[in-house]
Protein backbone atom coordinates (compact mmCIF):
# COMPACT_ATOMS: atom_id res chain seq x y z
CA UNK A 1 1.57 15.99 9.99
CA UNK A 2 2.16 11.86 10.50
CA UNK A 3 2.39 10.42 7.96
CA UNK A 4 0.45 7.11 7.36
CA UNK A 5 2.41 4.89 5.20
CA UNK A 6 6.32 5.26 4.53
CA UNK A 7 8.28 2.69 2.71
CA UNK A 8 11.91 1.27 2.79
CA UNK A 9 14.83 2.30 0.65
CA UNK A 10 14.51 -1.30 -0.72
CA UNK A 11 10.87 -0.98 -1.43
CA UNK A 12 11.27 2.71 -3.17
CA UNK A 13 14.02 1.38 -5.43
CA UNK A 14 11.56 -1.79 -6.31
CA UNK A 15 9.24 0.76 -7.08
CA UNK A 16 11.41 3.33 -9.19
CA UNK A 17 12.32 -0.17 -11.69
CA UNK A 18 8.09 -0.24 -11.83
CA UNK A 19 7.61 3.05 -12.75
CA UNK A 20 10.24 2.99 -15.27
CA UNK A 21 8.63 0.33 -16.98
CA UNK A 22 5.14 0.54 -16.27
CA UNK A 23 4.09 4.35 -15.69
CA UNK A 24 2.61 5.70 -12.63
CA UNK A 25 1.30 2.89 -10.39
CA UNK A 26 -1.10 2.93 -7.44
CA UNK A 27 -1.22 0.38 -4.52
CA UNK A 28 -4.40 -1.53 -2.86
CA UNK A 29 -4.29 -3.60 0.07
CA UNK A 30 -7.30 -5.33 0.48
CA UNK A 31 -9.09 -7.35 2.93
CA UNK A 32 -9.40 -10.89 1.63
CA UNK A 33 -8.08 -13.90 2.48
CA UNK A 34 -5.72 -14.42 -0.39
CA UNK A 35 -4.89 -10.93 -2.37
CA UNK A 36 -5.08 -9.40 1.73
CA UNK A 37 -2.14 -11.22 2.12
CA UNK A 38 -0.33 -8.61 1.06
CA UNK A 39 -0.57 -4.82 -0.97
CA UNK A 40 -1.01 -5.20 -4.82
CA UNK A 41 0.88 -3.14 -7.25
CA UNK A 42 -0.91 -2.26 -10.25
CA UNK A 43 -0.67 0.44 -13.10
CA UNK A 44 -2.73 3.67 -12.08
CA UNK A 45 -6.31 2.77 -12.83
CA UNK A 46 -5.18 -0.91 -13.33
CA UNK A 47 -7.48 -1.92 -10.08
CA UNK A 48 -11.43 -0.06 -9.47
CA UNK A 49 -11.45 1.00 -6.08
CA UNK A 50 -14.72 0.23 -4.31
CA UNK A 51 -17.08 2.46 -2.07
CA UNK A 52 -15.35 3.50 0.83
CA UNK A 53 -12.07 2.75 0.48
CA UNK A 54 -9.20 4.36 1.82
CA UNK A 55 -6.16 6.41 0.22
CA UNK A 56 -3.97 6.47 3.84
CA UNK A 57 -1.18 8.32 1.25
CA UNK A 58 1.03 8.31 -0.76
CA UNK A 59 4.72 6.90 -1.31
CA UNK A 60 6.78 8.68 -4.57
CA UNK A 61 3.77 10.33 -5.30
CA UNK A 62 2.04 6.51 -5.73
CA UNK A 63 -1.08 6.46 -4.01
CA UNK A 64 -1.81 4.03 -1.05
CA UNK A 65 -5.14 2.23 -0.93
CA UNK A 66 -6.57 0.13 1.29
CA UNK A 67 -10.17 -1.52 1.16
CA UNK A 68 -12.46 0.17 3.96
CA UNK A 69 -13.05 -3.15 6.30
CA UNK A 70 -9.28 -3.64 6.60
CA UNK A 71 -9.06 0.32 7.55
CA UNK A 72 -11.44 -0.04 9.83
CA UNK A 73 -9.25 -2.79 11.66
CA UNK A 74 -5.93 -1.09 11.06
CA UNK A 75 -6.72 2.74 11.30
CA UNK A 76 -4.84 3.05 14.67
CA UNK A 77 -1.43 2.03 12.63
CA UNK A 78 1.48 2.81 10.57
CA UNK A 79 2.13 1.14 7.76
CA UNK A 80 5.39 0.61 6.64
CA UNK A 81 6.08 -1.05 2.95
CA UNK A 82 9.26 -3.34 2.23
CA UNK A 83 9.80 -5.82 -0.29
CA UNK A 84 10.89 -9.77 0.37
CA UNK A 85 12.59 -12.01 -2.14
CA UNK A 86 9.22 -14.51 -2.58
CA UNK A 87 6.85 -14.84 -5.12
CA UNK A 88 3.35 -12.78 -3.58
CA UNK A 89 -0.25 -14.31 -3.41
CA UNK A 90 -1.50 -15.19 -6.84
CA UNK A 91 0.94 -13.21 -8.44
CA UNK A 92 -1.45 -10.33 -9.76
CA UNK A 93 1.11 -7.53 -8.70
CA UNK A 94 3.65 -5.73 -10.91
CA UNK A 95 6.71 -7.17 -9.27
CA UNK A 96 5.63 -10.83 -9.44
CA UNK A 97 7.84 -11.34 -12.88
CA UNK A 98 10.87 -9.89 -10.49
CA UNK A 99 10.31 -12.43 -7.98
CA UNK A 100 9.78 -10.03 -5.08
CA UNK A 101 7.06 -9.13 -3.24
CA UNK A 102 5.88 -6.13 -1.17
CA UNK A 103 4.83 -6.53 2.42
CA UNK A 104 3.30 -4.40 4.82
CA UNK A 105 4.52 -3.90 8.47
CA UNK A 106 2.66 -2.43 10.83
CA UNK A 107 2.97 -0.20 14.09
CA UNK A 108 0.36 1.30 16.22
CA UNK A 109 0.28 5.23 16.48
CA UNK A 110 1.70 6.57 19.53
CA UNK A 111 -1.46 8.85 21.18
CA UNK A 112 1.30 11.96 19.97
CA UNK A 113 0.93 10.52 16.58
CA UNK A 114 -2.78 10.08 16.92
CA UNK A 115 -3.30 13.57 17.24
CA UNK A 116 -1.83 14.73 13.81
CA UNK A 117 -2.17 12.89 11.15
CA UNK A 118 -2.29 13.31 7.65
CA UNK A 119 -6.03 13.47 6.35
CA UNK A 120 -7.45 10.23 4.38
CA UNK A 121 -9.13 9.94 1.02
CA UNK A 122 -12.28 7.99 0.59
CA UNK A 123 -14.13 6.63 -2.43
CA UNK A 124 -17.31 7.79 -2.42
């Protein structure tokens, strides 16, 4: 199976120092114009998914969520997570107070890929 969403050693360590200090975390990228800007980081059940969103996976066993419109557009890619030395879009996520920010980098599926992916997870 493809997997959906992998993530950077840079991002995985960024997210190890989260864990440590805040528990098990979840991700949502969403579709807006400012918090769409890039994925949020949050404390598991820190953020109410809405109807129809997307789990694409999961990185260290931290789900992956991404609002449905956004999936619609993006379905036919890979996402890959990293992290950048900036302070994110109104500083909501968990690694704000560290000055970094994750960012998502996308690729389109090859039609190989296409064929097997991993299964989604939708809020219904």
């Amino acid at each position: 199976m493809i997997k959906r969403i992998d993530a950077t050693p840079e991002a995985l360590a960024l997210i190890a120092v989260l864990k440590e200090k805040h528990g098990d975390l979840m991700f949502y990228q969403a579709g807006g114009c400012c918090e769409g800007t890039q994925p949020q980081c949050f404390e598991k059940g820190g953020f109410y998914q809405r109807m129809g969103d997307v789990c694409i996976g999961e990185i260290e066993g931290t789900e992956f969520w991404v609002d449905n419109d956004l999936f619609e557009y993006w379905k036919h890619a890979h996402f890959t997570l990293k992290v950048i030395d900036a302070f994110g879009a109104g500083g909501f996520s968990l690694e704000s107070p560290l000055k970094k920010s994750f960012q998502i980098e996308y690729r389109l599926f090859t039609a190989e890929e296409a064929e097997n992916l991993e299964p989604l997870r939708f809020i219904e």
